[in-house]
Every structure is written in C-alpha cells, then in structure tokens.
N, C-alpha and C. Protein backbone atom coordinates (compact mmCIF):
# COMPACT_ATOMS: atom_id res chain seq x y z
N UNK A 1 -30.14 -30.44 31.79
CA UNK A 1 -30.42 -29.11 31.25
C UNK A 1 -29.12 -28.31 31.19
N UNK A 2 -28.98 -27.28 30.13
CA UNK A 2 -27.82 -27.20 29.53
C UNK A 2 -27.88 -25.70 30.77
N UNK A 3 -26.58 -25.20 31.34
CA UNK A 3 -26.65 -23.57 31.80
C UNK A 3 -26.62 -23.07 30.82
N UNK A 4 -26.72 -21.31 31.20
CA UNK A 4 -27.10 -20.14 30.72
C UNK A 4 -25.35 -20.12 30.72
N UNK A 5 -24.44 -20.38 31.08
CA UNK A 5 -23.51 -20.03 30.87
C UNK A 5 -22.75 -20.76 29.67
N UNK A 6 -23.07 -21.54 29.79
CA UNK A 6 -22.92 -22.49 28.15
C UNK A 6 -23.51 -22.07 26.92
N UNK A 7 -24.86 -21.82 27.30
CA UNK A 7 -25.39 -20.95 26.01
C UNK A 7 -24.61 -19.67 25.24
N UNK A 8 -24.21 -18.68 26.88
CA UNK A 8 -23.20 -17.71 26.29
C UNK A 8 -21.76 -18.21 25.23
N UNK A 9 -21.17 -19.38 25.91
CA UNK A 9 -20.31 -19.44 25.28
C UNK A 9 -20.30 -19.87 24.21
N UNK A 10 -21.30 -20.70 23.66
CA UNK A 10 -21.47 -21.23 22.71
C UNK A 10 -21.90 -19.76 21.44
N UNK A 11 -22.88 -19.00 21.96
CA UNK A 11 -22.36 -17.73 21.15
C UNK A 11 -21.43 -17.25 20.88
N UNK A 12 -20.98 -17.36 21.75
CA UNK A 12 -19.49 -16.01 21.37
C UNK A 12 -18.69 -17.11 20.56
N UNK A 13 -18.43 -18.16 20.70
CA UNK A 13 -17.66 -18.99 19.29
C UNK A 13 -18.27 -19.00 18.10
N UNK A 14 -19.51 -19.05 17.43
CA UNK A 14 -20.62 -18.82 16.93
C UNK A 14 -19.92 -17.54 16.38
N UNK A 15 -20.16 -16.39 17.32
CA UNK A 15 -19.58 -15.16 16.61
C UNK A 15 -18.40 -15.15 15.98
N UNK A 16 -17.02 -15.97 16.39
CA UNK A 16 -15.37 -15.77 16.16
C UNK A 16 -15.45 -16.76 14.67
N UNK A 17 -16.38 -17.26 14.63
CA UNK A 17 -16.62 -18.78 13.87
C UNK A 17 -16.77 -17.98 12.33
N UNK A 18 -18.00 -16.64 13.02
CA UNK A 18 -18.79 -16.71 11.56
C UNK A 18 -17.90 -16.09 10.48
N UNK A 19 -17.67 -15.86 9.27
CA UNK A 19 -17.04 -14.89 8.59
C UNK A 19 -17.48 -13.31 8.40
N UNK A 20 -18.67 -13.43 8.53
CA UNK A 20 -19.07 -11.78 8.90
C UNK A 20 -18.87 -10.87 9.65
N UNK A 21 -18.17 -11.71 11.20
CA UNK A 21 -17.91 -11.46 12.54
C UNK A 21 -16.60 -10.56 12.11
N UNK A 22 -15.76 -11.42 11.78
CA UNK A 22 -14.14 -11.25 11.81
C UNK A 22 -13.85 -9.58 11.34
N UNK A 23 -13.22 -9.05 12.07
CA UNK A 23 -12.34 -7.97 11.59
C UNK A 23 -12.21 -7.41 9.91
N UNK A 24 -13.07 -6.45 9.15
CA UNK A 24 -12.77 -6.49 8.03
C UNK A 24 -10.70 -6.21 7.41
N UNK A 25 -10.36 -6.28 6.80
CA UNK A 25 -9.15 -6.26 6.43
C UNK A 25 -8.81 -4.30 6.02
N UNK A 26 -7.62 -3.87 6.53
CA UNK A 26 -7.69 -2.27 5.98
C UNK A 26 -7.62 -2.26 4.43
N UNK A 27 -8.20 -0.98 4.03
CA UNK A 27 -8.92 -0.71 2.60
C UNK A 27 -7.68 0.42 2.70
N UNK A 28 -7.02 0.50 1.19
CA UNK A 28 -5.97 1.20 1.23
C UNK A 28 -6.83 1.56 -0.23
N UNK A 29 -6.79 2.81 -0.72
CA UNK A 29 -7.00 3.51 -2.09
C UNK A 29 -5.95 4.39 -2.03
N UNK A 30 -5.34 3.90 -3.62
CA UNK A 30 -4.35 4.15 -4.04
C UNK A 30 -4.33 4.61 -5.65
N UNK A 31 -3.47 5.86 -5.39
CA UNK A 31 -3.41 6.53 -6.99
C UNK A 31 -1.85 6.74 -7.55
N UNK A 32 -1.56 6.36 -8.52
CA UNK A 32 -0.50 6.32 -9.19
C UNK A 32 -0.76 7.05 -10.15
N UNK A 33 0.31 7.86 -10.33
CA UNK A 33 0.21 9.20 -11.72
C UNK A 33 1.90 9.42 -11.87
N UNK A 34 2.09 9.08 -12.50
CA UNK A 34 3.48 9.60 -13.27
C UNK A 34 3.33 11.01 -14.19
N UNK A 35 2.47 11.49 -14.89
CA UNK A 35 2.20 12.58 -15.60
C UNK A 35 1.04 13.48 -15.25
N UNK A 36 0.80 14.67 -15.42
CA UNK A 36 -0.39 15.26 -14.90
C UNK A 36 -1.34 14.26 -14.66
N UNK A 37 -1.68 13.89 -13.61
CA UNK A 37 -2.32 13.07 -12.40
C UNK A 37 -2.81 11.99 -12.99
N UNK A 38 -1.97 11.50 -14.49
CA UNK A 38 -2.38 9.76 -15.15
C UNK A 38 -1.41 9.22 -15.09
N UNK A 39 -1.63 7.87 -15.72
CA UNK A 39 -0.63 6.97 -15.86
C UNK A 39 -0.70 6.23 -17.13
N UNK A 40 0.32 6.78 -17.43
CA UNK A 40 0.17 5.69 -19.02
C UNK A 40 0.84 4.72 -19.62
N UNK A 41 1.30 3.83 -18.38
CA UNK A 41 1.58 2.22 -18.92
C UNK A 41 0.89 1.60 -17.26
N UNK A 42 1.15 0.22 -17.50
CA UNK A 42 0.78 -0.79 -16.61
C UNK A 42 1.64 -0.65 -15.34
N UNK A 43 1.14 -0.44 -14.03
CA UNK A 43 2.32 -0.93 -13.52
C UNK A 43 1.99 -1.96 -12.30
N UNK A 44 3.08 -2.22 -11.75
CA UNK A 44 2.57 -3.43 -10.67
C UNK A 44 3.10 -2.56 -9.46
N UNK A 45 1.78 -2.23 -8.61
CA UNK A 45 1.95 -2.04 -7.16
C UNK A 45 2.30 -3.07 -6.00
N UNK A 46 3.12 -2.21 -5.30
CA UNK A 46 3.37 -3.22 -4.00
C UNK A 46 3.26 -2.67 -2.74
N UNK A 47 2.92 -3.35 -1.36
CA UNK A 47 2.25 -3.04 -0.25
C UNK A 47 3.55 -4.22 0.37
N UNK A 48 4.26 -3.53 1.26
CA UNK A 48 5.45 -4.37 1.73
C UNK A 48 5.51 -3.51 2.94
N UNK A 49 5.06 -4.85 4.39
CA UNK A 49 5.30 -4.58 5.25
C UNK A 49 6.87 -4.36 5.80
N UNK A 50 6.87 -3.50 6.74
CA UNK A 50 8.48 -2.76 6.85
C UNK A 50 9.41 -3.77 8.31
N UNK A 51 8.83 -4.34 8.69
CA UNK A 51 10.00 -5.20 9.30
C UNK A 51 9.59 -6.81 9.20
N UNK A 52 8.89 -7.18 8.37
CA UNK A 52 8.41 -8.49 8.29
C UNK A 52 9.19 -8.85 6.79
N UNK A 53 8.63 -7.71 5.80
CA UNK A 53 8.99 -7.95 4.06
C UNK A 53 7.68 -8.25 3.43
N UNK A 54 7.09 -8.90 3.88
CA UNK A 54 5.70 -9.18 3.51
C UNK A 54 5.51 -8.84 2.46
N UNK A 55 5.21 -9.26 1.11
CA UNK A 55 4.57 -8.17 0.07
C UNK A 55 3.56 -8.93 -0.29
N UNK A 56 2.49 -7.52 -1.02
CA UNK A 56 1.74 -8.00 -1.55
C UNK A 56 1.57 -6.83 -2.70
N UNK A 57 1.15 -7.93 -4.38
CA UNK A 57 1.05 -6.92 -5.30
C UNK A 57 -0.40 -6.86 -6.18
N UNK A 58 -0.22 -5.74 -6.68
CA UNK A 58 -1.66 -5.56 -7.42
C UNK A 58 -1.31 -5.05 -8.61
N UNK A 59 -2.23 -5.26 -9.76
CA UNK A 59 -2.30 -4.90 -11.29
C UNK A 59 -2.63 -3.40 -10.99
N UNK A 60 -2.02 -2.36 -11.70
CA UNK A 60 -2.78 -1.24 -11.84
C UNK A 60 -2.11 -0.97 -13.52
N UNK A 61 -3.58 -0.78 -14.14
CA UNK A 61 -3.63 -0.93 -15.71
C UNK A 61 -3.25 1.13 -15.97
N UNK A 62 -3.16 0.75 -17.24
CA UNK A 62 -2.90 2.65 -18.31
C UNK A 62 -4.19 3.44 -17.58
N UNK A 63 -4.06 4.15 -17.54
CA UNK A 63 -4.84 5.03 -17.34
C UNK A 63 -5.89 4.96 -16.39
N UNK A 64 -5.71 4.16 -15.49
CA UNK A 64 -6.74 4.02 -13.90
C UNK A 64 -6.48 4.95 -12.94
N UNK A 65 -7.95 5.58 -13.01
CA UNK A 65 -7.60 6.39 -11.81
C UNK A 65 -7.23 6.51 -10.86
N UNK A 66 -8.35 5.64 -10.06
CA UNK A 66 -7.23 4.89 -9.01
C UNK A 66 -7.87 3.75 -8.62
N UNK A 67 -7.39 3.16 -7.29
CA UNK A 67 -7.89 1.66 -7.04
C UNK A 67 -8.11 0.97 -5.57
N UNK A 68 -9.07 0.72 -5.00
CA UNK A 68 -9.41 0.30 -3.71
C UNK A 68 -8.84 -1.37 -3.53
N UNK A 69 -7.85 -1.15 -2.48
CA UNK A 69 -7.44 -2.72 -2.10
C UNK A 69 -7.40 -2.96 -1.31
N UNK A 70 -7.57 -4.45 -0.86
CA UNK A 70 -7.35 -4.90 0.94
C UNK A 70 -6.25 -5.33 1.23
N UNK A 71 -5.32 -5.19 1.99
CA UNK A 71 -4.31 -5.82 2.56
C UNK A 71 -4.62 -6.33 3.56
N UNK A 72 -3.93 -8.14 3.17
CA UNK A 72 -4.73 -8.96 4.16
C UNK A 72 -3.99 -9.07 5.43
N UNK A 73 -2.97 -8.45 5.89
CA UNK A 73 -2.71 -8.31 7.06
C UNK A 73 -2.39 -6.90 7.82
N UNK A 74 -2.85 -6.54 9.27
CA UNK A 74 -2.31 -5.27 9.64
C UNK A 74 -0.91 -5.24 9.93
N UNK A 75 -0.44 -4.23 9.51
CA UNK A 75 1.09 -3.99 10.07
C UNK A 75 1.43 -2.85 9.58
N UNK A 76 2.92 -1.96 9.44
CA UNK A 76 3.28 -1.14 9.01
C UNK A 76 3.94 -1.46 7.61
N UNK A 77 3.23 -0.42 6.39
CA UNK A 77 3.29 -0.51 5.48
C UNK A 77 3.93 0.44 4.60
N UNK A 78 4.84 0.58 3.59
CA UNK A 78 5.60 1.24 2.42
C UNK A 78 4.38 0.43 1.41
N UNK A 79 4.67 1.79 0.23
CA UNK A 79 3.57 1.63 -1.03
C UNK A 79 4.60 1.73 -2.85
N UNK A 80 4.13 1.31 -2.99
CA UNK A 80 5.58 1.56 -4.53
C UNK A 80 4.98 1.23 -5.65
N UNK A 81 5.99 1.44 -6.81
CA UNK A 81 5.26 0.81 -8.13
C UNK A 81 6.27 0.86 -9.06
N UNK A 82 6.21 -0.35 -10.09
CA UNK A 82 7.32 -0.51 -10.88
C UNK A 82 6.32 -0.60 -12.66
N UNK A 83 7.05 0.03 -13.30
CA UNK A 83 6.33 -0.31 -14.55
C UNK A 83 6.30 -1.17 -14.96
N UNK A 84 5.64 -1.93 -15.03
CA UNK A 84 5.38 -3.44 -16.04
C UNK A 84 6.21 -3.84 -17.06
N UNK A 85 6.70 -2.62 -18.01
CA UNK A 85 7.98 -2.35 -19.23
C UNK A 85 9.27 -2.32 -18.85
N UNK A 86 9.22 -2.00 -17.88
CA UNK A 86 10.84 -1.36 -17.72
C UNK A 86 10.74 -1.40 -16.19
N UNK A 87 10.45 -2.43 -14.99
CA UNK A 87 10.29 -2.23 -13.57
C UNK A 87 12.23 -1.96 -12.86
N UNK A 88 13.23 -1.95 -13.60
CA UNK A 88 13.93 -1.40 -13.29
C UNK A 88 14.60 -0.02 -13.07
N UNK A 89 13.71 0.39 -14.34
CA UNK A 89 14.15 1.77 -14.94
C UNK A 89 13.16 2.42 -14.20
N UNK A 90 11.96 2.09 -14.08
CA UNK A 90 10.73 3.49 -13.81
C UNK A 90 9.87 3.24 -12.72
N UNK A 91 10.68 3.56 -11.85
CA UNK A 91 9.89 2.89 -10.23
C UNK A 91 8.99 4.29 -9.36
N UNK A 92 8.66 4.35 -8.85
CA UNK A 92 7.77 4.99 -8.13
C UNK A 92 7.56 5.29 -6.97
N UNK A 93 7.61 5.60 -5.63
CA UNK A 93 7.35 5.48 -4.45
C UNK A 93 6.52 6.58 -4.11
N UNK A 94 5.54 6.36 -2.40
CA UNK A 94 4.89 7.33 -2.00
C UNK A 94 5.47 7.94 -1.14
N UNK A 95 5.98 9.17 -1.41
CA UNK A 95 6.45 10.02 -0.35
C UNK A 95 6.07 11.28 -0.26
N UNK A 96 4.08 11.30 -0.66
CA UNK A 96 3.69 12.51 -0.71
C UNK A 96 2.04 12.46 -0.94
N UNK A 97 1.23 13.29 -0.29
CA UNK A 97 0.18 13.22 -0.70
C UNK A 97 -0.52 13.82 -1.62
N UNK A 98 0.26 14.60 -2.47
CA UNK A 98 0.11 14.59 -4.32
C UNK A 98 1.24 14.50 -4.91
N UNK A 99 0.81 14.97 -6.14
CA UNK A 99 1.74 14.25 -7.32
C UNK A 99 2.84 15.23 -6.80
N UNK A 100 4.13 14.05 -6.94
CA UNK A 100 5.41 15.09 -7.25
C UNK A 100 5.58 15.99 -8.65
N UNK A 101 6.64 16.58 -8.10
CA UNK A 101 6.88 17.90 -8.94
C UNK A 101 7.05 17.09 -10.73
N UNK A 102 6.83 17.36 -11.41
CA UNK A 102 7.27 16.70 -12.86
C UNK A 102 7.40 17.95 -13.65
N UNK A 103 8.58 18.07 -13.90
CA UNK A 103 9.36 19.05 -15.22
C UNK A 103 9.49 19.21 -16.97
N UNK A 104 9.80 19.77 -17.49
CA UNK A 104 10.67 19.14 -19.03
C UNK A 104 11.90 18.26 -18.72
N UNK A 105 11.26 17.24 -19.63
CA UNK A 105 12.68 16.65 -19.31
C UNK A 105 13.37 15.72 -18.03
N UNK A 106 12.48 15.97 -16.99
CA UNK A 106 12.70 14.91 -15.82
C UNK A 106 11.44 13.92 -15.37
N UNK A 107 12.12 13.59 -14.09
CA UNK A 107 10.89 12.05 -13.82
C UNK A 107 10.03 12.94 -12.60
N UNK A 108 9.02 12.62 -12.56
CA UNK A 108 8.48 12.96 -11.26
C UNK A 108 9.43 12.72 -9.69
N UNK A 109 9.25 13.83 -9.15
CA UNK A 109 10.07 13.67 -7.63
C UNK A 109 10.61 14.96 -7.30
N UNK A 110 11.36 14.81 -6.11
CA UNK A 110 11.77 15.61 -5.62
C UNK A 110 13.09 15.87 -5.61
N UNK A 111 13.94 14.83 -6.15
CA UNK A 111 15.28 14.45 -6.05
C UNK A 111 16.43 14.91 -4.51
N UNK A 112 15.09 15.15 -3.65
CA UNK A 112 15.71 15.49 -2.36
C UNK A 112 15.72 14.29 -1.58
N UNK A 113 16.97 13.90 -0.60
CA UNK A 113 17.49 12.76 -0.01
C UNK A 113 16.34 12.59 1.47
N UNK A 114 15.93 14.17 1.37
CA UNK A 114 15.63 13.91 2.68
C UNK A 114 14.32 13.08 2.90
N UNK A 115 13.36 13.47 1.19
CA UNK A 115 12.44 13.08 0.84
C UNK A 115 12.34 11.18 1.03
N UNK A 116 11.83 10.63 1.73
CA UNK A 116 11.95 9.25 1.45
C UNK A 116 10.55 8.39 2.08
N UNK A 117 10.36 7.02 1.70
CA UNK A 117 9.00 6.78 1.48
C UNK A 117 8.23 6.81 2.81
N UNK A 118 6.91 7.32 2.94
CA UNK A 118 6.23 7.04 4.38
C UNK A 118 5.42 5.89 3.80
N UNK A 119 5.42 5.43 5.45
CA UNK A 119 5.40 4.14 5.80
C UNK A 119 3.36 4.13 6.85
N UNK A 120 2.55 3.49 6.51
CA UNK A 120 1.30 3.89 7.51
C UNK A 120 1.19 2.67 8.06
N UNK A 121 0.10 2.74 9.28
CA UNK A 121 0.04 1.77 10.51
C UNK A 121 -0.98 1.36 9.89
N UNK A 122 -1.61 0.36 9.32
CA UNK A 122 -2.77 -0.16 8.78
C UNK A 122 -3.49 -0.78 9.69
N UNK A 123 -4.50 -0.73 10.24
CA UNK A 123 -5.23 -1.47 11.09
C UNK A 123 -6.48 -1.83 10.72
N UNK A 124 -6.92 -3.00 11.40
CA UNK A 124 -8.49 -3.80 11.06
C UNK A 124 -9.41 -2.67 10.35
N UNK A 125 -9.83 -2.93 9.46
CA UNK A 125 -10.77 -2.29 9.12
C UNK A 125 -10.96 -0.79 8.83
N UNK A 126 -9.13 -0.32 9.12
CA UNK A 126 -9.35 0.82 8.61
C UNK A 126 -9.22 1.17 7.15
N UNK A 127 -9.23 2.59 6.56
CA UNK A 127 -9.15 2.93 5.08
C UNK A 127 -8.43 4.39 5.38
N UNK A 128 -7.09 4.27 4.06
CA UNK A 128 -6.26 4.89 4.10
C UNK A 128 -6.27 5.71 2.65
N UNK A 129 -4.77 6.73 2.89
CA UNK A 129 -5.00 7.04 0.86
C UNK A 129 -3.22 7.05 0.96
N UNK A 130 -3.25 6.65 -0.58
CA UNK A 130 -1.59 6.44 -1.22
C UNK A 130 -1.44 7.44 -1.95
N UNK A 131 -0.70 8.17 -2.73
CA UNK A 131 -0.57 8.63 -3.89
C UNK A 131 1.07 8.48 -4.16
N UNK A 132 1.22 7.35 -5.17
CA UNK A 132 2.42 6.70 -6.06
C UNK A 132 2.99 7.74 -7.14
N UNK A 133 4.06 8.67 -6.96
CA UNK A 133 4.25 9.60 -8.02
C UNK A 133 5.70 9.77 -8.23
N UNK A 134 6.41 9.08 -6.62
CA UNK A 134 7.67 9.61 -6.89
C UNK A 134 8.35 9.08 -7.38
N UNK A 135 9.67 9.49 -8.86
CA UNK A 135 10.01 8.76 -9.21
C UNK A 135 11.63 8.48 -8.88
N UNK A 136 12.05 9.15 -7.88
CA UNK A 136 13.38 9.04 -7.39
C UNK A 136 13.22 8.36 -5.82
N UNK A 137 12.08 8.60 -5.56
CA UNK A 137 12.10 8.01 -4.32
C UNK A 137 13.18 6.14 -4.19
N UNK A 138 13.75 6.42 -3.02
CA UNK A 138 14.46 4.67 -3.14
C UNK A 138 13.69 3.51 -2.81
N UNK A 139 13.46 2.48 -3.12
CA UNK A 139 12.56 1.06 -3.04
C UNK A 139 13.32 -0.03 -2.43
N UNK A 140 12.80 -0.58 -1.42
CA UNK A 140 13.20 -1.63 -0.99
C UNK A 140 13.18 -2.61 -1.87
N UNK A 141 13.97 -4.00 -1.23
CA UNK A 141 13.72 -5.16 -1.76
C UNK A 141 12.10 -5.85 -1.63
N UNK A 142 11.86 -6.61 -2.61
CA UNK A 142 10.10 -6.92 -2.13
C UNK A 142 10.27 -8.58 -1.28
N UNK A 143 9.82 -8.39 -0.47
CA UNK A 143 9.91 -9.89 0.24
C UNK A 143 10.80 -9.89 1.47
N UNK A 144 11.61 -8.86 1.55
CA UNK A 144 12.57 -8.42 2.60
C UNK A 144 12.25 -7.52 3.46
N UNK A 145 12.89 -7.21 4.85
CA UNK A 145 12.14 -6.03 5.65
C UNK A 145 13.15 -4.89 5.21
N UNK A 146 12.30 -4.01 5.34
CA UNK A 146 12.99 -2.72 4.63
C UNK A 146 13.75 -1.80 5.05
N UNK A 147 14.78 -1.76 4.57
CA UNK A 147 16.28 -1.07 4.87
C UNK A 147 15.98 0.56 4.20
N UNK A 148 15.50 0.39 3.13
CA UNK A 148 15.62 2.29 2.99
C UNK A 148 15.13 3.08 3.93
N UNK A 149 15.41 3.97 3.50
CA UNK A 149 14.67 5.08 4.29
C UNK A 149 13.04 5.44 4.21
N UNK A 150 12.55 5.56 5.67
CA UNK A 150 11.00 5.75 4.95
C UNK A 150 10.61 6.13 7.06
N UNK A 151 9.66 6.87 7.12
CA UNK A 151 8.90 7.41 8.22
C UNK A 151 7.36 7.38 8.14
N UNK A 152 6.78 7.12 9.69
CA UNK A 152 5.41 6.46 9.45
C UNK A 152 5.26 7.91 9.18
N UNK A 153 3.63 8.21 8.32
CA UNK A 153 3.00 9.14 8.01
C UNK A 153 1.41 9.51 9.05
C-alpha cells in the first residue's frame, strides 16, 4: 500500500507538470504613436532585456492602436521601435508615459539628454503599459546587453 506521503508528492509534480499550473508569462500593452496618438507606417517593436540582450520582436501594423504581448521571459526590460521603411532613420523609444512633444517640422521627443529610455521589472504574470513615441530617444543594440542610457520606471 502506497503512503499518504507519496500521494502528496505525486500531486505536486502533477501540478509543476501541468501547463495550466505554470506561471503565466508578463502581459506588456504597448502603444506606439509617432503623430497625434497614431501611427502611420509599420513598425517592428522590440522588448530587449537590459543585461542579458535578449530580444524579442513584434509586428505592429499602420494605424494599431495598440497591442497586448507576452514576453516569454521575466527580467528587466527597455521597449523601442524601428519603422519597417526606414528602421535607421525613424526609431522610437519609451521614455514616457504619453506621447512626446511633436512640433512643425520635428520628430516626436524631447531632445533632452537627460531624457533616456525606462527600463521595467517584468515579472510572472504581471501586466504592464509602454507608450513608444520618442523619437530621439537613444536605442541599444538588439541582441546585446544594453549600454545606453535608460532607468527602471
């Protein structure tokens, strides 16, 4: 006859086993607006952990409002975006929780040094918010741990 203490354990692996069990992954919603609070080309977001490099990217199409994603690992995270057309020329970073300032004639941002990207602690199952607007903000390398400047938020 089997113990009661075997039975326990055999649950609790049972539980680590099942996929329903496990830790959901953090839910990051994220909005990108280059112009009064749209966006009007494609661009490719990135989620790049800050001392690992880690990236991970996502489609964000013309004119989406915004977009719920999982990042499949916790760690500390920078948020960015490069246009699909021109990902050299028209980059993006979050260093704000609305849209940066946008003028005649200039890019969205702040063009202040001091301004630079925050960085959030993502954990199991939590849900966060981005907003992608700045366009002077500086961008790391993707795949590398990150040398710019940036402070957790």
């Amino acid at each position: 006859m089997r113990t009661p203490r075997f039975l326990l354990s055999a649950a609790a692996l049972a539980l680590l086993v099942l996929p329903g069990c496990r830790p959901k992954p953090p839910q990051v919603h994220i909005k990108f607006a280059i112009y009064d609070n749209d966006n009007s080309f494609a661009a490719t977001v990135y989620a790049q952990e800050v001392s690992t490099g880690a990236t991970t990217t996502f489609a964000y199409g013309p004119h989406t409002p915004s977009m719920t994603v999982a990042i499949p690992r916790p760690g500390t995270y920078v948020f960015y975006a490069r246009l699909v057309e021109a990902p050299d020329d028209y980059h993006y970073g979050f260093t704000g929780y609305q849209a940066a300032a946008y003028g005649h004639m200039t890019r969205g941002g702040t063009r202040d040094a001091a301004t630079n990207l925050i960085a959030l602690d993502l954990k199991p199952g939590g849900q966060y918010q981005v907003y992608i607007s700045d366009h002077w903000a500086e961008l790391p390398a993707p795949g590398k741990p990150v040398t710019v400047p940036w402070h957790r938020g």
